[in-house]
C-alpha atoms as a PDB file:
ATOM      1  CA  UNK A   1       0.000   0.000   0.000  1.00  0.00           C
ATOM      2  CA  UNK A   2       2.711   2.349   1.255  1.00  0.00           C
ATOM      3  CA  UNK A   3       4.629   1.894  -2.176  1.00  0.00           C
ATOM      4  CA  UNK A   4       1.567   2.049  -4.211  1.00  0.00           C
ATOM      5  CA  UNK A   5       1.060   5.579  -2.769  1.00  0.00           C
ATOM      6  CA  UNK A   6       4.678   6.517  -3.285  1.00  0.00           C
ATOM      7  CA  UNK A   7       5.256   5.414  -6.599  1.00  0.00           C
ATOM      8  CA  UNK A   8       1.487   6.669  -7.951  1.00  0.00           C
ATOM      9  CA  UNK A   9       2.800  10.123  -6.499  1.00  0.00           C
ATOM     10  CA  UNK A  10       6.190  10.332  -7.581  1.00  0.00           C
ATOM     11  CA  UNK A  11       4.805   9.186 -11.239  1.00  0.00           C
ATOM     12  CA  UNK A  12       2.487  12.223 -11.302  1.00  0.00           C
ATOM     13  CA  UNK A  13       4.520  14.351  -9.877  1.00  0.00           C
ATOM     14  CA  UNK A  14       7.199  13.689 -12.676  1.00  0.00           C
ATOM     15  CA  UNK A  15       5.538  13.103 -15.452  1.00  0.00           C
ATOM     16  CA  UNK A  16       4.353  16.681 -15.166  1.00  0.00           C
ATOM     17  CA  UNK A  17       6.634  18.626 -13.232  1.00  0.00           C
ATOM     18  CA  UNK A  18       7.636  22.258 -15.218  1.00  0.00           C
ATOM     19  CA  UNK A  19       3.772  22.347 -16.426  1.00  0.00           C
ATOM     20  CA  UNK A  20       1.793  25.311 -16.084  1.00  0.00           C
ATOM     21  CA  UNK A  21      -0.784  25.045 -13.126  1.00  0.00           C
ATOM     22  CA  UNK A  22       0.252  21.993 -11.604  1.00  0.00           C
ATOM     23  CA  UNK A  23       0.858  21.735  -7.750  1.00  0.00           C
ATOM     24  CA  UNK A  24       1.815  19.755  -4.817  1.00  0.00           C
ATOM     25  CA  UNK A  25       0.640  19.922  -1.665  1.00  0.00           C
ATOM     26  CA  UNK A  26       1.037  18.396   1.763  1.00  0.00           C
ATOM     27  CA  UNK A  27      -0.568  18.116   4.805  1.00  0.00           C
ATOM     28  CA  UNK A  28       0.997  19.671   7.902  1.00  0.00           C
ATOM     29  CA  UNK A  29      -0.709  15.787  10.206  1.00  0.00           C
ATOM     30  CA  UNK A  30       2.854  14.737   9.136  1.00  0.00           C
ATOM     31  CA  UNK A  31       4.016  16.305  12.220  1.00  0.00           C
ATOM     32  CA  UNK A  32       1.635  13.298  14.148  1.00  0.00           C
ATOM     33  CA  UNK A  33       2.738  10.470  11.994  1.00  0.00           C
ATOM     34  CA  UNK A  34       0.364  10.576   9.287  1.00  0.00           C
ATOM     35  CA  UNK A  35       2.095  11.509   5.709  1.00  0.00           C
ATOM     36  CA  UNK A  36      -0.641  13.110   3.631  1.00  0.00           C
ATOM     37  CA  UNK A  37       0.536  14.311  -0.462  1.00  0.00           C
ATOM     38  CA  UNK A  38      -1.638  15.538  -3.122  1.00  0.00           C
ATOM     39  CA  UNK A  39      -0.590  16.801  -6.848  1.00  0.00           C
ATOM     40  CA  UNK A  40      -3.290  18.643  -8.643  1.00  0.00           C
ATOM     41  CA  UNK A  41      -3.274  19.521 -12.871  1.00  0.00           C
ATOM     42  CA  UNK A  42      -5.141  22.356 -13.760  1.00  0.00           C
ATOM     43  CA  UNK A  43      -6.553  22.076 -17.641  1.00  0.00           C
ATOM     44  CA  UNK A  44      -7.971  25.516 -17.215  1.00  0.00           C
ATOM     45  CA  UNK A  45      -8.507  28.545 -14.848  1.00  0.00           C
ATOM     46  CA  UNK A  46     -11.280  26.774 -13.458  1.00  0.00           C
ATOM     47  CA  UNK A  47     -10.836  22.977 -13.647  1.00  0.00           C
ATOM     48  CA  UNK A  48      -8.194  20.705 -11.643  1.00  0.00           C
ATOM     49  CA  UNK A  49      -7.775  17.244 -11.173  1.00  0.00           C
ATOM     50  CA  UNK A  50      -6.037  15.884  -8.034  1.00  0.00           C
ATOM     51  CA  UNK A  51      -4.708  13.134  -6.806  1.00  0.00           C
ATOM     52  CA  UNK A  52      -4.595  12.470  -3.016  1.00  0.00           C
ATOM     53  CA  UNK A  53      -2.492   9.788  -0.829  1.00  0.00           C
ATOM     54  CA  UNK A  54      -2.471   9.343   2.369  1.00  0.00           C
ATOM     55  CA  UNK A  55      -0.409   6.613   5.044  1.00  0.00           C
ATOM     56  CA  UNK A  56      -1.127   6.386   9.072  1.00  0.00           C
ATOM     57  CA  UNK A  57       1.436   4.894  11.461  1.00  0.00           C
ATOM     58  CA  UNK A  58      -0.896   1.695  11.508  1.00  0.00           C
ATOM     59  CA  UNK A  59       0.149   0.959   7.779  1.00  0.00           C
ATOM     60  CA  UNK A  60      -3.229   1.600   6.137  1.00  0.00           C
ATOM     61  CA  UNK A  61      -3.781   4.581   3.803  1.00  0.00           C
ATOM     62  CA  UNK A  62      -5.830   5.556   0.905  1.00  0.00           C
ATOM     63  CA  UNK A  63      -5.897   7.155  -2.345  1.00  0.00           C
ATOM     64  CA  UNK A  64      -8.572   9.159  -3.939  1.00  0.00           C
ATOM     65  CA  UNK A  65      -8.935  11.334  -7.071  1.00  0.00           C
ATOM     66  CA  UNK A  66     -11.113  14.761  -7.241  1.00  0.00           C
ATOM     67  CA  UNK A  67     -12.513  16.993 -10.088  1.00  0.00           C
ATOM     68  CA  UNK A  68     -12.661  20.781  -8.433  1.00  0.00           C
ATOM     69  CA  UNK A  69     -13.860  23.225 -10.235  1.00  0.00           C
ATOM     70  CA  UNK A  70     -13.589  26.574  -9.291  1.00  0.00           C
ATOM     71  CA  UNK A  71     -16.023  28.782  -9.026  1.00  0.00           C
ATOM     72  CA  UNK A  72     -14.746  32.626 -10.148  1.00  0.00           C
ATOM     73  CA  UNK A  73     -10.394  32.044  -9.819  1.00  0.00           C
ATOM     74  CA  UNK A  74      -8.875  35.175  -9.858  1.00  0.00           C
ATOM     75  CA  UNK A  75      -5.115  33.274 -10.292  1.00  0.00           C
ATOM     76  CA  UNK A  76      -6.492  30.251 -11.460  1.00  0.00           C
ATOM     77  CA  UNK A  77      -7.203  27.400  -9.878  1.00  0.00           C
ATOM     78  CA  UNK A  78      -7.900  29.535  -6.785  1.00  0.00           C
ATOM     79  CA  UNK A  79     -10.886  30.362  -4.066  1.00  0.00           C
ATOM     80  CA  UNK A  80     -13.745  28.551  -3.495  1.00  0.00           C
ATOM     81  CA  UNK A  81     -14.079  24.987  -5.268  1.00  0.00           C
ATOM     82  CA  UNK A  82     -16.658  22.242  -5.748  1.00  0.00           C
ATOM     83  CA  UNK A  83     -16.239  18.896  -6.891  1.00  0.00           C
ATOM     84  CA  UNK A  84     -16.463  14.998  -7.001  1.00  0.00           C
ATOM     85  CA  UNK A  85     -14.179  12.634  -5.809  1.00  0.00           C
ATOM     86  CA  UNK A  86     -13.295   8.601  -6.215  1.00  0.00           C
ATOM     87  CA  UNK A  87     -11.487   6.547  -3.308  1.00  0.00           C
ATOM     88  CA  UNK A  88     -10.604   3.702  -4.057  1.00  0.00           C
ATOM     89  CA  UNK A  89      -7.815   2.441  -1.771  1.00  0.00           C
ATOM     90  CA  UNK A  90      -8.936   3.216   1.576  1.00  0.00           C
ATOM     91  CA  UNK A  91     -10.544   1.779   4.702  1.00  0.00           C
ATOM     92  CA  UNK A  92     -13.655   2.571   3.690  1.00  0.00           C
ATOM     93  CA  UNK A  93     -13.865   0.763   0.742  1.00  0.00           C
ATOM     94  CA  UNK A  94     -14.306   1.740  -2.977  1.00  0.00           C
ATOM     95  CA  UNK A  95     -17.063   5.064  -3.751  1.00  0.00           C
ATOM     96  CA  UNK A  96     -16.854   8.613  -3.850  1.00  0.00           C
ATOM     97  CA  UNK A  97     -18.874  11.639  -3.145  1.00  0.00           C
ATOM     98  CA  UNK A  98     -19.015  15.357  -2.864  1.00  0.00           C
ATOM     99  CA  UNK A  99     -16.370  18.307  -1.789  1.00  0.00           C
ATOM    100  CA  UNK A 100     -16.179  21.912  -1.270  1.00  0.00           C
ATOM    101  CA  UNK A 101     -12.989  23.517  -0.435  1.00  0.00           C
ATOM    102  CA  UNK A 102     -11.098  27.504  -0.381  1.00  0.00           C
ATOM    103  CA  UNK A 103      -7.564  27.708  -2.031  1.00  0.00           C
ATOM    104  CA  UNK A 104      -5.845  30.555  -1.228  1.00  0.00           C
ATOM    105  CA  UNK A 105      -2.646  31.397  -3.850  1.00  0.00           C
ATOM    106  CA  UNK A 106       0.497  33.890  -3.218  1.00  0.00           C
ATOM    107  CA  UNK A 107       1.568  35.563  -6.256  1.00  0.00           C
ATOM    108  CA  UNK A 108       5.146  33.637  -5.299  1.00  0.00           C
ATOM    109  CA  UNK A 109       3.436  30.083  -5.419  1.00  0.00           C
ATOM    110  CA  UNK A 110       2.736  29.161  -2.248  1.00  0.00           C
ATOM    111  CA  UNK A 111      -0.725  28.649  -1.137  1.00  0.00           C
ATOM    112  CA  UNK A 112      -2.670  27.164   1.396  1.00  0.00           C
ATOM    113  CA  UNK A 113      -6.206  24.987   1.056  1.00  0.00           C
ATOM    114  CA  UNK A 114      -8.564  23.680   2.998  1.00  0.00           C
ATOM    115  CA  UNK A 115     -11.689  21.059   2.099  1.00  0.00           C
ATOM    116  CA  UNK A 116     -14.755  19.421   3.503  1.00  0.00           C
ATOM    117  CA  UNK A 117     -16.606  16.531   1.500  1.00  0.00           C
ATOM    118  CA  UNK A 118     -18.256  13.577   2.183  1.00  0.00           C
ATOM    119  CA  UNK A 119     -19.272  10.380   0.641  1.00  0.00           C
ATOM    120  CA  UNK A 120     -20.829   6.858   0.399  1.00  0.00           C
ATOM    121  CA  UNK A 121     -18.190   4.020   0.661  1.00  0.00           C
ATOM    122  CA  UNK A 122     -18.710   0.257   0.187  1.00  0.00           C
ATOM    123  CA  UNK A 123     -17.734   0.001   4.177  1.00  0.00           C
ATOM    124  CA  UNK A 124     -19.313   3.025   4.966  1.00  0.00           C
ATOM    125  CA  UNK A 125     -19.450   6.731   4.832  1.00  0.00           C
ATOM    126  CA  UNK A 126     -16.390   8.017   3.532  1.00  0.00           C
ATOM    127  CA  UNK A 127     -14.852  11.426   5.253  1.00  0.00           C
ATOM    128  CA  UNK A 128     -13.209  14.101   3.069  1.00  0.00           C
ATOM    129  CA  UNK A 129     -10.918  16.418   5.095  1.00  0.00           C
ATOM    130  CA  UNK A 130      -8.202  18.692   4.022  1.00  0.00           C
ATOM    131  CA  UNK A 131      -5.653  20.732   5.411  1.00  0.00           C
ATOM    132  CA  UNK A 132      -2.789  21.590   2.771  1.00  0.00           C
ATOM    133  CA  UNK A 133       0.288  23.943   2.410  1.00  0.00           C
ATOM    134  CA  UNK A 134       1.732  23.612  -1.146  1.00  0.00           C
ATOM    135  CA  UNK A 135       3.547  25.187  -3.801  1.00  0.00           C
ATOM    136  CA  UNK A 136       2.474  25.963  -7.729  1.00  0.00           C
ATOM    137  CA  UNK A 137       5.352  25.041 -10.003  1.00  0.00           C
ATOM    138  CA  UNK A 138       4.267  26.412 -13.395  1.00  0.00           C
ATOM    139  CA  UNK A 139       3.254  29.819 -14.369  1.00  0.00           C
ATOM    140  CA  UNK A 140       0.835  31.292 -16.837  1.00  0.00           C
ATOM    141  CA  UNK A 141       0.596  34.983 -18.678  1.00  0.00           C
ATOM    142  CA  UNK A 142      -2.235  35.914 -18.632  1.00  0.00           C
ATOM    143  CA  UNK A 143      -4.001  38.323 -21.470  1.00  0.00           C
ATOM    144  CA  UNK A 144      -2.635  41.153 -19.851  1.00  0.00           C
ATOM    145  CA  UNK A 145       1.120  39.860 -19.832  1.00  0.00           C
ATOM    146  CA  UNK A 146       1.245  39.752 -16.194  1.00  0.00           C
ATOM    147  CA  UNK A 147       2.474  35.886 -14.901  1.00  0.00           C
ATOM    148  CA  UNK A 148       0.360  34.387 -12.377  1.00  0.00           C
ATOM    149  CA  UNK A 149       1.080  31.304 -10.344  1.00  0.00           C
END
């Protein structure tokens, strides 16, 4: 599991590395143990797919995927969000469900977001929480020539 996570990450992460609007994020629960990583690909200003991994002390972990879009960006990919999202490697079984979330983007890169979703598992209900510093690594111009994050 722990490897799946690591490798599915690392795979993203360079396959697409350089891009414009792509990002990685982590959770600050590392500090307890828990190592949380997500990598979101914007296709537009207003649409980004992510991929999020998780691993607890106890060895299990999950992995889901998420559609956000974003409702009114002013950076792209930025400010409030709604979306969809898949798990399938978790404790709570295979499903998905439905996510809201606020992304809040320096001009430098850095930015900070935080989510709340929830949805219908084959064990169960399925929780959606996030908490996530993280960094841009591309850059756009936009019409105006000015380069945004």
């Amino acid at each position: 599991m722990k490897r799946l996570v690591i490798f599915s990450m690392s795979l993203l992460f360079l396959t697409h590395a350089g891009k414009a609007q792509s990002e990685v994020k982590m959770s600050p629960a590392v500090l307890g143990g828990i190592l949380a990583l997500s990598y979101e690909h914007g296709f537009n200003k207003d649409f980004g797919l992510e991929l999020y991994g998780y691993l607890i002390p106890d060895g299990s972990g999950g992995l889901s995927l998420a559609g956000k879009y974003y409702l009114n960006p002013r950076l792209g990919l930025d400010r409030f969000h709604v979306g969809i999202f898949l798990s399938g490697i978790s404790e709570f079984g295979f499903g998905g469900g439905f996510l809201a979330g606020m992304k809040i983007v320096a001009r430098k890169g850095f930015l900070f977001e935080i989510g709340l979703g929830v949805g219908r598992g084959t064990d169960g209900t399925i929780p959606h929480l996030k908490l996530d510093f993280g960094y841009r690594l591309g850059r756009k111009k936009t019409s105006k020539g000015i380069e945004m994050p």
